[in-house]
Protein backbone atom coordinates (compact mmCIF):
# COMPACT_ATOMS: atom_id res chain seq x y z
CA UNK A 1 115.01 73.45 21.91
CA UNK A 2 116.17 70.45 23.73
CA UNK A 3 117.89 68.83 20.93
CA UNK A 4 119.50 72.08 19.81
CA UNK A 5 121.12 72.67 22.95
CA UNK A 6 122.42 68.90 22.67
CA UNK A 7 123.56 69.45 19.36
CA UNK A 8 125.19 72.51 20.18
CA UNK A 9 127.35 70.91 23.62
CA UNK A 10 128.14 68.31 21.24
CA UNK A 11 129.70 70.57 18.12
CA UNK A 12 131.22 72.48 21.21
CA UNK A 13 132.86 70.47 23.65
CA UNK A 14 132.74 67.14 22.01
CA UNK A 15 129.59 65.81 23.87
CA UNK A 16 128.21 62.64 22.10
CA UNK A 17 125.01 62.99 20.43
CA UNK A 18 122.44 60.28 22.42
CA UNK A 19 120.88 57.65 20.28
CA UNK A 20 117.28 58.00 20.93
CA UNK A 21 116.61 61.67 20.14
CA UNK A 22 117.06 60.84 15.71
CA UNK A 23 114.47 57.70 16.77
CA UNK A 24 112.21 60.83 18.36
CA UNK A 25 112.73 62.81 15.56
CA UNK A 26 111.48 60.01 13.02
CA UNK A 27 108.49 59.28 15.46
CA UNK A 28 107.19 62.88 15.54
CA UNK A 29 107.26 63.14 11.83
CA UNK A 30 105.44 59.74 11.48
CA UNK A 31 102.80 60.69 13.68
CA UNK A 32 102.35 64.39 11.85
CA UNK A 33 102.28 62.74 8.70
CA UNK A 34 99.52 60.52 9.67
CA UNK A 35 97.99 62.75 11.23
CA UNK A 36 97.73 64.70 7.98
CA UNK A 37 96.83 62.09 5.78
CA UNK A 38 94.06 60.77 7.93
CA UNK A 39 92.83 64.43 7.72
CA UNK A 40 93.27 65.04 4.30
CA UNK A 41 91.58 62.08 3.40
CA UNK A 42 88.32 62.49 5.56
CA UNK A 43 88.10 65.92 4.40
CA UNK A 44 89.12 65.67 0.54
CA UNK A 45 88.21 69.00 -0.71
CA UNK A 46 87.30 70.59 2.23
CA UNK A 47 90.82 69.85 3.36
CA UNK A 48 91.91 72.75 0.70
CA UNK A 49 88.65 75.08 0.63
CA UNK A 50 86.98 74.41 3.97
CA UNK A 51 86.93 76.48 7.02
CA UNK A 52 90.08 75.59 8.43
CA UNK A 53 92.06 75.43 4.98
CA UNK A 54 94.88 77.98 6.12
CA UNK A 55 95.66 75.75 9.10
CA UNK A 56 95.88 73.02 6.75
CA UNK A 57 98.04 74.71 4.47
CA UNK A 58 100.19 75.40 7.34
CA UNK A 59 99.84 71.94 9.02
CA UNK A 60 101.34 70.73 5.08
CA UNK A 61 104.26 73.11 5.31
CA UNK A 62 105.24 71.64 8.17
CA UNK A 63 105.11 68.25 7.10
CA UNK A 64 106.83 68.61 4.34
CA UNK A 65 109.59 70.80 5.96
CA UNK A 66 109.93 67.06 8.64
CA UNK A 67 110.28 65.23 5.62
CA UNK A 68 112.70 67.58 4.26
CA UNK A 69 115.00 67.44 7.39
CA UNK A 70 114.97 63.50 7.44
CA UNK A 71 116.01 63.67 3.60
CA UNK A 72 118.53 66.15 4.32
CA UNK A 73 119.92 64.03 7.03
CA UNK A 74 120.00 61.04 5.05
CA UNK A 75 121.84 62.91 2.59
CA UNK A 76 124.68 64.67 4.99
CA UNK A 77 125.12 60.73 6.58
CA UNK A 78 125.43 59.18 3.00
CA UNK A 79 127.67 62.18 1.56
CA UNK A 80 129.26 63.36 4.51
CA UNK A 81 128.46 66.48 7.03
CA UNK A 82 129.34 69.48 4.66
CA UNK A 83 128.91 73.09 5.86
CA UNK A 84 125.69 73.23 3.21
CA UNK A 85 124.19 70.91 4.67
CA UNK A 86 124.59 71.71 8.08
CA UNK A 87 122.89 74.83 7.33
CA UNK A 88 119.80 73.92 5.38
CA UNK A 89 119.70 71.09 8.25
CA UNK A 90 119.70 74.03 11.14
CA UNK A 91 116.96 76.04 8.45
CA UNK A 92 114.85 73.47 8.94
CA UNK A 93 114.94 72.71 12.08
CA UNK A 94 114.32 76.48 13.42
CA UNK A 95 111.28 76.45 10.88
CA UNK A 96 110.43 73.34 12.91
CA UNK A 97 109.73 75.65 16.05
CA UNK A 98 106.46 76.84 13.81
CA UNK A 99 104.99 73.41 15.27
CA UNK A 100 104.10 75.38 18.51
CA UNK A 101 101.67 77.52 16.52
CA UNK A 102 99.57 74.03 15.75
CA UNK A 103 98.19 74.21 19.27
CA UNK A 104 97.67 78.04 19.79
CA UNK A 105 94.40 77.98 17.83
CA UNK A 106 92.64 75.53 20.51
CA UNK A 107 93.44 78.20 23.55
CA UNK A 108 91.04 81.88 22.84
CA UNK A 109 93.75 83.48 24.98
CA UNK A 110 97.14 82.33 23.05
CA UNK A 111 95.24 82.74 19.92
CA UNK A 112 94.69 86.75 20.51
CA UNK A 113 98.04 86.99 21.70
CA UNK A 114 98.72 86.05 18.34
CA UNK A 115 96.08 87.65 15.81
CA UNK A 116 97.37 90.61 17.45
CA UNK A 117 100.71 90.98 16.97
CA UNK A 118 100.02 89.85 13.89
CA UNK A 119 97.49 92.80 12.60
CA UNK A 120 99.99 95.27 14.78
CA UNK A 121 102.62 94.21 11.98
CA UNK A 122 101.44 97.28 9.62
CA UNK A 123 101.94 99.93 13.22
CA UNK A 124 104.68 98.42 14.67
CA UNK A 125 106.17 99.44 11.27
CA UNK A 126 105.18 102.51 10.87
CA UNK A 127 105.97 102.88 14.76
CA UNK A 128 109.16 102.02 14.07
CA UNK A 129 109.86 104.51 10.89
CA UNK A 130 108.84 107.57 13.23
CA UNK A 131 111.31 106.59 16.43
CA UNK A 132 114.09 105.80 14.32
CA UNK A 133 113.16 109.52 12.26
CA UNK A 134 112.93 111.02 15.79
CA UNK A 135 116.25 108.86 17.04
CA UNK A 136 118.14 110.19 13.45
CA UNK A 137 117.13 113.91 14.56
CA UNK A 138 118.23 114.16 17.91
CA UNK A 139 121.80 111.95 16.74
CA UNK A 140 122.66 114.67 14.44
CA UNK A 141 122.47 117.72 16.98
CA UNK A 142 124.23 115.53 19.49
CA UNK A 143 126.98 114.47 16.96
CA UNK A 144 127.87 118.59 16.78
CA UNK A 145 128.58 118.21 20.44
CA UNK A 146 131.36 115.74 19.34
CA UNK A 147 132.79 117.69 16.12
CA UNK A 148 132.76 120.77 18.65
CA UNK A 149 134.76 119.33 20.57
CA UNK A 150 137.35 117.77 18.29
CA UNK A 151 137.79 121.10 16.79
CA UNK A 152 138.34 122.94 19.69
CA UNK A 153 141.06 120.14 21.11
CA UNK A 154 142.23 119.00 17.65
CA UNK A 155 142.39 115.16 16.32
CA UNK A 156 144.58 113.43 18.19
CA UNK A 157 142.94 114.37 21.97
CA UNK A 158 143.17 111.55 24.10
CA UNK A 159 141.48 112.18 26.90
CA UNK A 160 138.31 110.72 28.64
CA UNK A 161 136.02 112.75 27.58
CA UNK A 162 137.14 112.70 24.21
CA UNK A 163 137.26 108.62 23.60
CA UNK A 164 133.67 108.34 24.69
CA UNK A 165 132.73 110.87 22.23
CA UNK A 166 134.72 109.65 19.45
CA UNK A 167 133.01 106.06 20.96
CA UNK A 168 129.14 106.76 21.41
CA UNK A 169 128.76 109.84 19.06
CA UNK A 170 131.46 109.62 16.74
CA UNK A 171 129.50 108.79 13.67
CA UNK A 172 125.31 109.06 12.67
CA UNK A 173 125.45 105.34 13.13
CA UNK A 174 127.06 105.22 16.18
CA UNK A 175 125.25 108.08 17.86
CA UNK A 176 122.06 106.68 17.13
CA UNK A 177 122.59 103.57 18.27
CA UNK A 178 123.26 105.33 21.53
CA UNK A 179 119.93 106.82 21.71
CA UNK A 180 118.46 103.47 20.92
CA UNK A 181 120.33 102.00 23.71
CA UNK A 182 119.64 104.95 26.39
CA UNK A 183 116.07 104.51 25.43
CA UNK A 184 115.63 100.92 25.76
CA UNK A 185 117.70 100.48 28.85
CA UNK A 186 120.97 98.98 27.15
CA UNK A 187 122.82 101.81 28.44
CA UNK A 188 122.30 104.58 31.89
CA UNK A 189 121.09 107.84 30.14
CA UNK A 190 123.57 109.68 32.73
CA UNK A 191 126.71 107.94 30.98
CA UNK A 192 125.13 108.81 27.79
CA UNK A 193 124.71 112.20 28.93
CA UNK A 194 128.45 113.12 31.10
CA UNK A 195 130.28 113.56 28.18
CA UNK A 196 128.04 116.17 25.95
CA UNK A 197 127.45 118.47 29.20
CA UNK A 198 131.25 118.81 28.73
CA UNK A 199 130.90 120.07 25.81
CA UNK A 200 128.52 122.76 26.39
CA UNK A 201 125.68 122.94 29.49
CA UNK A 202 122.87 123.25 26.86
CA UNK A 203 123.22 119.68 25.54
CA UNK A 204 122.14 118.20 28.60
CA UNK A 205 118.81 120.28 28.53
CA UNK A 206 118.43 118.63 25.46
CA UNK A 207 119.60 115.27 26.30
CA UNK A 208 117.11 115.66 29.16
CA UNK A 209 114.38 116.65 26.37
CA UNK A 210 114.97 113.62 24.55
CA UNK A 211 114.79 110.76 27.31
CA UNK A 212 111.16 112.81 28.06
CA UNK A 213 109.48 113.19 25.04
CA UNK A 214 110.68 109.20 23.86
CA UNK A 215 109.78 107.71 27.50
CA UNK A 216 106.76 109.39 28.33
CA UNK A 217 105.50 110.54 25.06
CA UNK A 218 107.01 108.05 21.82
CA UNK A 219 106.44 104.94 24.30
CA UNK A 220 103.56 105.53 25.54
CA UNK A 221 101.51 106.25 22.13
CA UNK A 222 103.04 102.73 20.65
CA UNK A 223 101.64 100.58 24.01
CA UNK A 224 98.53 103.05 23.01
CA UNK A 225 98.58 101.58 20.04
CA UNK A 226 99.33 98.06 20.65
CA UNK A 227 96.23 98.14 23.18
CA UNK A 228 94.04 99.38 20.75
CA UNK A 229 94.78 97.32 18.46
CA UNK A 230 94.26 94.08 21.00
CA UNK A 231 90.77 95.44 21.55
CA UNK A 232 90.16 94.96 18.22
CA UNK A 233 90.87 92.16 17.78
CA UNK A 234 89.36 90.68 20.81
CA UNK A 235 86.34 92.19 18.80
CA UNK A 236 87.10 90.33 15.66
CA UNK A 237 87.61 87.22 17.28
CA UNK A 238 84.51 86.94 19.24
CA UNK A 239 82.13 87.80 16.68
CA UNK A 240 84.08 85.01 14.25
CA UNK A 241 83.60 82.65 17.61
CA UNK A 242 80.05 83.43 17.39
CA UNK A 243 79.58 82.90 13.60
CA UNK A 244 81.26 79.72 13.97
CA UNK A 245 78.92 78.72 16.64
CA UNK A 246 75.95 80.12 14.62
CA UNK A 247 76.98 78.07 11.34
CA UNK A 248 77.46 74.38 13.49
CA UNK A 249 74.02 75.08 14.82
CA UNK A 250 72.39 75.88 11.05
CA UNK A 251 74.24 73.13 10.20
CA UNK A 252 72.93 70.68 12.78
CA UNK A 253 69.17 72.10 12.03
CA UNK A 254 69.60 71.44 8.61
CA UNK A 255 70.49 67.76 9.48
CA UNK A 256 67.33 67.48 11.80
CA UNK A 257 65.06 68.83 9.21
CA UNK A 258 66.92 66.00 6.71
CA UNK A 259 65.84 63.41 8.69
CA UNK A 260 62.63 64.15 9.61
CA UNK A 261 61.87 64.90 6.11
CA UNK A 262 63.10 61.44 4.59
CA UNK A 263 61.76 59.65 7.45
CA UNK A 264 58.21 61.47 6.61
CA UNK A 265 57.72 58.98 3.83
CA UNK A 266 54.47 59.51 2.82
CA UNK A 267 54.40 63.38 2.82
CA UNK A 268 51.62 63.63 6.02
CA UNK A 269 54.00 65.90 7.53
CA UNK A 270 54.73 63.49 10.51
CA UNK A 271 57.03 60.73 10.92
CA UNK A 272 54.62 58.60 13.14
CA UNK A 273 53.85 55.86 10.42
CA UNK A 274 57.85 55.45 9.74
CA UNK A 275 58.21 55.23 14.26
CA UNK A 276 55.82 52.72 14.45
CA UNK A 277 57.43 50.43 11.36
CA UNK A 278 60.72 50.77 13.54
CA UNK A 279 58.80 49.67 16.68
């Protein structure tokens, strides 16, 4: 974030770019890519099919996306700073913000923050598809308000009331973008509202209608569902917690019984003889 705001003073008002923060830059992606390696190494397979393999995957994405950036800025210094390359450099660096994710999985809080607006994905879609269906229906009666009213002053009316119809409802696009904003807080619901009543006394019923059923109905079922949804995976990721806690300790057990057993070298079933050759 820091060095994008730098970066951005200094493409803007001619700010020089300090020394240090490429040296930074190359130090991070040193340490990540020893950090990797060191892991990969002591791991080997398990690296690619152990527990933590989709961290790893992602951990190698990012690696590789550092490297990329230092090539691509060797590259823009050797063949000069084209617009191509100033893009792919600014890709990579906002896929370089994905590096905050590496320490999410070592807090349980940030983590279900996470896992669940990740599962909520699939609703917040289908969420979405049913207020912009609900958002498309009420646009269309309100856009009558507006060709009732151009029909009954003609084309060329230029008053108020006219110019924020032909503004706010003057097209599906435009009215429902409107609706979006009234319901979201990007515009007063009154504003919205003054010019339809206008029109005719029963739109603003309607209007009135509209800001109900989306605030206190729509709304409300989607946080529902977000909620729900948290619980969930709370659920989920306390009983993986616990399996992961249950598989360390059969693991450790297993190691016990390992070296009682080989230290139990001549099968009595105790390891007393092999204690008292150590002592």
């Amino acid at each position: 974030g820091y060095a994008g705001s730098v970066q951005l003073n200094h493409h803007m008002d001619g700010n020089a770019l300090p020394s240090w923060l490429n040296d930074v830059e190359v130090a991070f992606t040193i340490w990540f890519l020893l950090e990797w390696t060191v892991r990969a190494v002591a791991e080997r397979m398990l690296f690619v099919i152990g527990s933590q393999w989709k961290w790893n995957m992602f951990d190698t994405v990012l690696v590789f996306t550092s490297l990329a950036e230092l090539g691509a800025q060797g590259v823009g210094i050797m063949a000069g700073y084209t617009v191509t390359t100033g893009r792919l450099l600014r890709l990579l660096r906002f896929l370089r913000i994905a590096r905050i994710t590496r320490v999410i999985r070592h807090f349980p809080s940030l983590r279900l923050v996470l896992f669940t607006v990740l599962d909520s994905m699939s609703a917040l879609f289908w969420c979405f598809l049913f207020i912009r269906l609900i958002i498309y229906v009420f646009a269309t009666f309100f856009m009558q308000a507006c060709t009732e009213r151009f029909v009954a002053v003609g084309t060329n009316a230029d008053d108020e009331t006219s110019n924020l119809l032909r503004e706010r409802y003057g097209g599906i696009y435009s009215s429902m973008v409107t609706l979006l904003m009234v319901t979201t807080g990007g515009l007063d619901w009154l504003d919205a509202m003054t010019p339809l009543i206008t029109v005719w006394p029963i739109y603003e019923q309607a209007f009135i209608f509209y800001v109900f059923v989306m605030n206190f109905g729509v709304l409300n079922v989607v946080v529902g569902t977000f909620v729900a949804t948290a619980t969930e995976i709370a659920s989920k990721d306390r009983e993986a917690f616990v399996k992961a806690e249950i598989r360390q300790l059969t693991l450790a057990t297993h190691r016990i019984k390992t070296f009682f057993h080989e230290a139990d070298t001549d099968n009595s079933g105790s390891c007393g003889q092999a204690l008292q050759a150590h002592s």
